[in-house]
N, C-alpha and C. Protein backbone atom coordinates (compact mmCIF):
# COMPACT_ATOMS: atom_id res chain seq x y z
N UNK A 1 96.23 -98.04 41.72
CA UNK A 1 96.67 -97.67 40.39
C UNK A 1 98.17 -97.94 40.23
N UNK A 2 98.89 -97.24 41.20
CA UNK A 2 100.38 -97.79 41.10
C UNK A 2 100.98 -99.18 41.43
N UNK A 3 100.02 -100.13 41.74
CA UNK A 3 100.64 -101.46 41.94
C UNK A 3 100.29 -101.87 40.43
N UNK A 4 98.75 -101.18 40.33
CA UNK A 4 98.83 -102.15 38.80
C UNK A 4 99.79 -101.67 37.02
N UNK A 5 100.75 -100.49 37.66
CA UNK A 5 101.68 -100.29 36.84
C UNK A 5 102.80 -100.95 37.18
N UNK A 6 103.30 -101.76 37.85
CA UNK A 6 104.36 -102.59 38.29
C UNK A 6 105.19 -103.58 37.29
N UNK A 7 103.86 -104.25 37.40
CA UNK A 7 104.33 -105.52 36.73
C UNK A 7 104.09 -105.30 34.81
N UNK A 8 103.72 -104.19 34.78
CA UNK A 8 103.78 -103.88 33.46
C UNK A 8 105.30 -102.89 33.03
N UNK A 9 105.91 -102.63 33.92
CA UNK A 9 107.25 -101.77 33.99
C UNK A 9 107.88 -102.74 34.17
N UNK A 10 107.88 -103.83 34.86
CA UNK A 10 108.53 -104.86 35.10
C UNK A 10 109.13 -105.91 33.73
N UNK A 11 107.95 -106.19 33.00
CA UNK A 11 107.96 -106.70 32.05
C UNK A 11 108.44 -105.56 30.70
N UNK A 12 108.88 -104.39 30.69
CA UNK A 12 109.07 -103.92 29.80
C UNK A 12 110.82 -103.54 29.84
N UNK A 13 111.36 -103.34 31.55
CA UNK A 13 112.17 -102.87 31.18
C UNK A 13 113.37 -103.93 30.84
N UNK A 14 113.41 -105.45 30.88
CA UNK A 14 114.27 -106.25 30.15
C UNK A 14 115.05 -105.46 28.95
N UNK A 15 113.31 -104.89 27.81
CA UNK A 15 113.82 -104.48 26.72
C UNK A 15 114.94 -103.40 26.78
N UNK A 16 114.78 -102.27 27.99
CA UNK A 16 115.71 -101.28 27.42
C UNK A 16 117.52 -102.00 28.51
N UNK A 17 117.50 -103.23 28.99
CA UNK A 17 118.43 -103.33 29.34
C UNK A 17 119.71 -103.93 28.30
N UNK A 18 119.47 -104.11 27.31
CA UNK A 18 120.58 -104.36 26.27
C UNK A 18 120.79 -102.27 25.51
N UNK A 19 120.07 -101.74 25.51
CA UNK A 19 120.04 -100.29 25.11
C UNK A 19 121.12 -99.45 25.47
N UNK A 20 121.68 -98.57 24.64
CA UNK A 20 122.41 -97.93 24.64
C UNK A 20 122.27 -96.76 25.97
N UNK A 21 121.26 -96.50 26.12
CA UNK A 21 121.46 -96.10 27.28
C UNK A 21 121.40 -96.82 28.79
N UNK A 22 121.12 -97.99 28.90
CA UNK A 22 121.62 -98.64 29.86
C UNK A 22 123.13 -98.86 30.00
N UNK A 23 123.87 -98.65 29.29
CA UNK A 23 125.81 -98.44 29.35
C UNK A 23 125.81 -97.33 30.08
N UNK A 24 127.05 -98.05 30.78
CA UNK A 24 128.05 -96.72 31.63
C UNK A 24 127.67 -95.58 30.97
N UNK A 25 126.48 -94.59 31.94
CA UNK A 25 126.74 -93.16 31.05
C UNK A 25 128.37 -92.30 30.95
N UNK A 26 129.00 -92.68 32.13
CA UNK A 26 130.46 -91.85 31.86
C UNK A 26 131.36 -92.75 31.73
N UNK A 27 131.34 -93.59 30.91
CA UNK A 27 132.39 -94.44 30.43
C UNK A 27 133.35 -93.56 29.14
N UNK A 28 134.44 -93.14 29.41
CA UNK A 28 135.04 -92.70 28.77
C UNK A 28 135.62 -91.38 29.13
N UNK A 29 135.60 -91.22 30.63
CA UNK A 29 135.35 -89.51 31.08
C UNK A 29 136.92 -89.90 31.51
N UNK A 30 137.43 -88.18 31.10
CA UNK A 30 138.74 -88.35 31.60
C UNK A 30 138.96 -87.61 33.10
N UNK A 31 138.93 -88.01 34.36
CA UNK A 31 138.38 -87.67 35.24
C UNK A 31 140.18 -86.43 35.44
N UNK A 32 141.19 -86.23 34.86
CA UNK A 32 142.36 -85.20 35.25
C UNK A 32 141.39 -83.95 34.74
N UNK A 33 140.47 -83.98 33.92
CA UNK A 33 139.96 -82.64 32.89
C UNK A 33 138.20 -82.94 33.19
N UNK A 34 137.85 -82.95 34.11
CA UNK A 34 136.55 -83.05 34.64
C UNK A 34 135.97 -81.59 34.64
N UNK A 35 134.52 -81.50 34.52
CA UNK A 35 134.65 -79.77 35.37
C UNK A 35 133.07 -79.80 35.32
N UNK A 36 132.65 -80.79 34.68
CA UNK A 36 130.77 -80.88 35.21
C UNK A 36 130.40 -81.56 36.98
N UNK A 37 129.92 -81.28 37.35
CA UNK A 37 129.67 -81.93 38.88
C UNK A 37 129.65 -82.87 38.56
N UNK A 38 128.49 -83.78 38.14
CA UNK A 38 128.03 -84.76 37.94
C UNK A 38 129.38 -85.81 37.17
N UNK A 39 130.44 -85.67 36.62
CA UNK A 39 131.43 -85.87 36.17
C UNK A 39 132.51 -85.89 37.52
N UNK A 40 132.78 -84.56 38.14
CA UNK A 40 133.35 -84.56 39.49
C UNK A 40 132.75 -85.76 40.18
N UNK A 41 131.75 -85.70 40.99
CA UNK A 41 131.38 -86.59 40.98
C UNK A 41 131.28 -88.21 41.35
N UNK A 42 131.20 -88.76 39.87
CA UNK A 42 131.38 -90.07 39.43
C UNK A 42 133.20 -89.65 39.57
N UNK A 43 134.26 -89.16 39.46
CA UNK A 43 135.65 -89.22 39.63
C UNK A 43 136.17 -89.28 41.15
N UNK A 44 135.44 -88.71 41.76
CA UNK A 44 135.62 -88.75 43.50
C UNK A 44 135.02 -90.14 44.08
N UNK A 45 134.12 -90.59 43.27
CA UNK A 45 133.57 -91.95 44.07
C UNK A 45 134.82 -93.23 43.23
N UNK A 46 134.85 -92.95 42.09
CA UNK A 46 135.74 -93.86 41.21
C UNK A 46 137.53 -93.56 42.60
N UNK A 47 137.82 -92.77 42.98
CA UNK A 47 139.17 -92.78 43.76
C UNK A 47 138.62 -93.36 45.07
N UNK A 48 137.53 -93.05 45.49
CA UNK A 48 137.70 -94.02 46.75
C UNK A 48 137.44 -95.78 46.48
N UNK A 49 136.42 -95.97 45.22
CA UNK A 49 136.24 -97.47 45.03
C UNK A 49 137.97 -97.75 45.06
N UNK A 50 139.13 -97.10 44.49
CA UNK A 50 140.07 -97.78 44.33
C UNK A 50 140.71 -98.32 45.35
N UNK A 51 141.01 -96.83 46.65
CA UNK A 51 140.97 -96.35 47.93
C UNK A 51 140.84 -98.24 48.35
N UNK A 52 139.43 -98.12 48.76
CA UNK A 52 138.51 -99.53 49.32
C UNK A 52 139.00 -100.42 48.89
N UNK A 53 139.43 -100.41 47.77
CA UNK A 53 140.03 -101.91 46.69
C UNK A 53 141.36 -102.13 47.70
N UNK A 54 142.34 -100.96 47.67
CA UNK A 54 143.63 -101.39 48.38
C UNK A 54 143.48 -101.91 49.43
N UNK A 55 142.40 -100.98 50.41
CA UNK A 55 142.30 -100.91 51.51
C UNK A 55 142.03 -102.69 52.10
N UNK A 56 141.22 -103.06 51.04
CA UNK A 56 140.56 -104.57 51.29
C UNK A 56 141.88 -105.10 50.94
N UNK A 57 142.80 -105.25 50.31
CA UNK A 57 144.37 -105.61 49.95
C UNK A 57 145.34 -105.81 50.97
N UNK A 58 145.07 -104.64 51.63
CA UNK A 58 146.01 -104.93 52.88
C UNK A 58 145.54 -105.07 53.91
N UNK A 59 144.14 -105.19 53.98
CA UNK A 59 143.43 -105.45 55.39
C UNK A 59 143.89 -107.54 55.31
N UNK A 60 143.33 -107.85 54.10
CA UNK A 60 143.30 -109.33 53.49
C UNK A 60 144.93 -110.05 53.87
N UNK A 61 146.27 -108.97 53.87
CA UNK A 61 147.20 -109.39 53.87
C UNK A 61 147.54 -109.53 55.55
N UNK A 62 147.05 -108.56 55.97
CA UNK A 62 147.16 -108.66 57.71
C UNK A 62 146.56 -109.68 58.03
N UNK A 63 145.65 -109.89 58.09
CA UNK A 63 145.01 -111.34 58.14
C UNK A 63 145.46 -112.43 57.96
N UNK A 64 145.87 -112.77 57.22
CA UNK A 64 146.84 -113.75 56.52
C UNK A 64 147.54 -114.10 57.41
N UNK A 65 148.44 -112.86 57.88
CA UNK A 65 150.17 -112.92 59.12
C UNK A 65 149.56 -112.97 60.34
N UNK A 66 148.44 -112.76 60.97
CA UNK A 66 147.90 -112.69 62.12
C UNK A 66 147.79 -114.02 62.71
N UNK A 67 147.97 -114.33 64.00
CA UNK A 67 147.38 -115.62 64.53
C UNK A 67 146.18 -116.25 64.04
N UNK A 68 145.99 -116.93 63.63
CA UNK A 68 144.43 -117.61 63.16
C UNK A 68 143.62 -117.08 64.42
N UNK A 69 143.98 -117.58 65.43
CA UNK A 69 142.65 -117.04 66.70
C UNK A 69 142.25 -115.78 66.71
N UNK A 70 143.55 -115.09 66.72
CA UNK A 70 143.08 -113.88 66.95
C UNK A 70 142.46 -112.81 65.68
N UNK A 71 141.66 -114.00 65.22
CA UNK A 71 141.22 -113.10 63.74
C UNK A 71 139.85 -112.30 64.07
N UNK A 72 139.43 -112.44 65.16
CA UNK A 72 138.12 -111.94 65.54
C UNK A 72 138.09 -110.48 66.01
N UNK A 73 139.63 -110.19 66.54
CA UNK A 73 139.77 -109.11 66.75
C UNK A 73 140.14 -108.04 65.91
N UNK A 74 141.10 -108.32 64.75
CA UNK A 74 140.62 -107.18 63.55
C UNK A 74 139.14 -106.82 62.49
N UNK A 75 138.67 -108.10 62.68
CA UNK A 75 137.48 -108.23 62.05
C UNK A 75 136.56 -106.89 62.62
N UNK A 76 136.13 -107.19 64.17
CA UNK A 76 135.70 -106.06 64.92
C UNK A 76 136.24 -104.71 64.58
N UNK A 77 137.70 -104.41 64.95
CA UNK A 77 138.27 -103.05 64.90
C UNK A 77 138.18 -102.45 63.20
N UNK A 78 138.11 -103.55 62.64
CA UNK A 78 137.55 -102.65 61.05
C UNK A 78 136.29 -102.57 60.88
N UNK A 79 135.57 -103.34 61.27
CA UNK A 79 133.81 -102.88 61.26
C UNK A 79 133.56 -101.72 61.78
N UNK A 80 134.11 -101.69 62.58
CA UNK A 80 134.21 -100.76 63.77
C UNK A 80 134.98 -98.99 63.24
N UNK A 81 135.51 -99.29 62.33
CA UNK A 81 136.51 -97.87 61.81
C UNK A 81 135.43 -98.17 60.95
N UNK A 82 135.16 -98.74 59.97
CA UNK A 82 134.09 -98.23 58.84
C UNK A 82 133.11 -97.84 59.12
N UNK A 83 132.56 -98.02 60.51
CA UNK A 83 131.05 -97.15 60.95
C UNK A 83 131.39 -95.88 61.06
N UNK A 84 132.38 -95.64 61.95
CA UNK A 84 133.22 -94.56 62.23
C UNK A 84 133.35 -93.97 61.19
N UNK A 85 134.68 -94.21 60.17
CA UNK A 85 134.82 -93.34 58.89
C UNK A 85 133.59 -93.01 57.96
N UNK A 86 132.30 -93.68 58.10
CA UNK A 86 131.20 -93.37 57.48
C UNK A 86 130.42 -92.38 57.86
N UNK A 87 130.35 -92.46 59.02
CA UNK A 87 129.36 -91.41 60.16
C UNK A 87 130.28 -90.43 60.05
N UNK A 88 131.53 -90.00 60.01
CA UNK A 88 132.62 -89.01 60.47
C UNK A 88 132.49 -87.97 58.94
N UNK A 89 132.46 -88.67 58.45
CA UNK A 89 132.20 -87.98 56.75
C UNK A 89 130.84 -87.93 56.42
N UNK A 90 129.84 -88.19 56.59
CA UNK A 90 128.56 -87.80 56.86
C UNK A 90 128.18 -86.50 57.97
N UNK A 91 129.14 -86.35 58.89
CA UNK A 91 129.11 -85.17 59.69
C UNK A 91 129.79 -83.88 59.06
N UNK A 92 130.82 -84.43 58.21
CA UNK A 92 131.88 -83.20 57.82
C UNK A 92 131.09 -82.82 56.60
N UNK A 93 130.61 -83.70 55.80
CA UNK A 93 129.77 -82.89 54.55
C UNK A 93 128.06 -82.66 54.85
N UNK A 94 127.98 -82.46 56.34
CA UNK A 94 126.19 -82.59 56.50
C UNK A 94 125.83 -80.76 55.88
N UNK A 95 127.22 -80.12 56.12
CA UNK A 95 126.75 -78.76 55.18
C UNK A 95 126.15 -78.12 53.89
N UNK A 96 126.87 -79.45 53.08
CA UNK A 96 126.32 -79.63 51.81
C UNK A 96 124.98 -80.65 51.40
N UNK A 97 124.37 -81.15 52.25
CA UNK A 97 123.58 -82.09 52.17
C UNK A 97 122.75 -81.76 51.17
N UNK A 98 121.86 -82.43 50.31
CA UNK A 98 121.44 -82.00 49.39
C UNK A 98 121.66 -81.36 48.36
N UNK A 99 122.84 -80.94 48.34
CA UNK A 99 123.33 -80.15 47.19
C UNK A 99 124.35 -80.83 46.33
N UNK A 100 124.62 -80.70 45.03
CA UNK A 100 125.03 -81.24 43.63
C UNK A 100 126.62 -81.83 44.24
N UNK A 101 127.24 -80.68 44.92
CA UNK A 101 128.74 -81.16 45.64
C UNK A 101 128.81 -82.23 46.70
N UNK A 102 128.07 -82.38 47.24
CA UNK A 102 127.75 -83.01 48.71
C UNK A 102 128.18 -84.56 47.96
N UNK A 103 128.14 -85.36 47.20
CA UNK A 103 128.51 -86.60 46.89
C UNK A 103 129.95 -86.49 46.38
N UNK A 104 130.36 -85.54 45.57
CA UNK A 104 132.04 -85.30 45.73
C UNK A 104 132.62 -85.18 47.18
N UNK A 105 132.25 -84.31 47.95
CA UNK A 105 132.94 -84.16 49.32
C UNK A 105 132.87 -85.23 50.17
N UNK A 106 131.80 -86.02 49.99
CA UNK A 106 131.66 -87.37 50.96
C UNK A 106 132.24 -88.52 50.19
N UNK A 107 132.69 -88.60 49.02
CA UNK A 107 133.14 -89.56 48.30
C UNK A 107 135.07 -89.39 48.85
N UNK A 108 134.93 -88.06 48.77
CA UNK A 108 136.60 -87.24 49.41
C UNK A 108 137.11 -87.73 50.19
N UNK A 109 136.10 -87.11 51.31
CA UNK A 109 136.16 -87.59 52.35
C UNK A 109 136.54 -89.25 53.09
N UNK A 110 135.60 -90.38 52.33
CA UNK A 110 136.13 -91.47 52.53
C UNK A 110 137.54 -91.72 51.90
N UNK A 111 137.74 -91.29 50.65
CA UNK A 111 138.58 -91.64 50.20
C UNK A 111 140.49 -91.08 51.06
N UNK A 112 140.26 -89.87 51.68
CA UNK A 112 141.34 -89.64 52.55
C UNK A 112 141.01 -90.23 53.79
N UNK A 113 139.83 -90.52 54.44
CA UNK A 113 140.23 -91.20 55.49
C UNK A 113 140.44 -92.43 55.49
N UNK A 114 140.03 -93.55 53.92
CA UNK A 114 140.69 -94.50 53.64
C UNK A 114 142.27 -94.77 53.76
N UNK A 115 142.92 -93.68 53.00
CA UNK A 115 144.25 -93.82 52.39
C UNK A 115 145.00 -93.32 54.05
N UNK A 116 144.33 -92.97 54.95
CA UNK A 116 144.77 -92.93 56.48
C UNK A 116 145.01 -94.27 56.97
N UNK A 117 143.99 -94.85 57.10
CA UNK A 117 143.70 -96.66 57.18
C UNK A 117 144.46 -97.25 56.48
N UNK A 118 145.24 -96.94 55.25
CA UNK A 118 145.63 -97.83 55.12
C UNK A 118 146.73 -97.73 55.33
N UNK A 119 147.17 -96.37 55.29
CA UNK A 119 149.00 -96.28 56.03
C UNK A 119 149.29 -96.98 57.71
N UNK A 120 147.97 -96.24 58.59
CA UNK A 120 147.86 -97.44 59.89
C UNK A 120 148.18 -98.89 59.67
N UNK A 121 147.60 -99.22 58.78
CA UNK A 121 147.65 -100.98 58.30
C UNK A 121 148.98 -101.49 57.95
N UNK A 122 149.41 -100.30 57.31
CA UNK A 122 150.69 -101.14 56.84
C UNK A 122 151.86 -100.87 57.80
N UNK A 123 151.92 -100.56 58.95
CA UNK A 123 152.73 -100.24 59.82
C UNK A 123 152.77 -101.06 60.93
């Protein structure tokens, strides 16, 4: 029964992708005056995407100044911190797991142990 609803969901939802509710539902949120979770939130993941943005900025610029050969070896040691900083913040918010906060605190979470990484980096 549920395979043969597939391709009929498939073919329908094109239509609602021009729809007003397919737009950014929080496009327009002023994340200084937040106070719904779901708002919190989307504002804690929006500071670490930025976080990640720099972070890829100055990882990109080290690279650059580094020996060409020895490019294999930061490549590793940042794969290597992002498993780390992922798993490390997955441990610190495993209290909240399931609950409405638990994606603010782990969004937090990366986002300060990003802005750690990247002061290391630039030194």
């Amino acid at each position: 029964m549920r395979a043969a609803l597939i391709p009929i969901l498939l073919s329908v939802l094109p239509a609602f992708a021009g729809s007003p509710a397919a737009e950014d539902p929080f496009k327009g949120i002023d994340c200084k005056n937040a106070k719904v979770q779901m708002e919190l939130n989307y504002c804690a993941d929006r500071d670490f995407q930025a976080a990640d943005k720099k972070l890829n900025a100055v990882y990109r610029k080290l690279l650059d100044s580094d020996d060409p050969k020895d490019k294999g070896l930061p490549k590793t040691a940042e794969r290597n911190w992002i498993a780390w900083r992922d798993s490390e913040c997955a441990y610190e918010t495993a209290g909240s797991e399931g609950g409405s906060i638990q994606p603010m605190e782990y969004s937090e979470c990366l986002t300060q142990k990003t802005e750690a990484r990247i002061k290391e980096l630039q030194q």
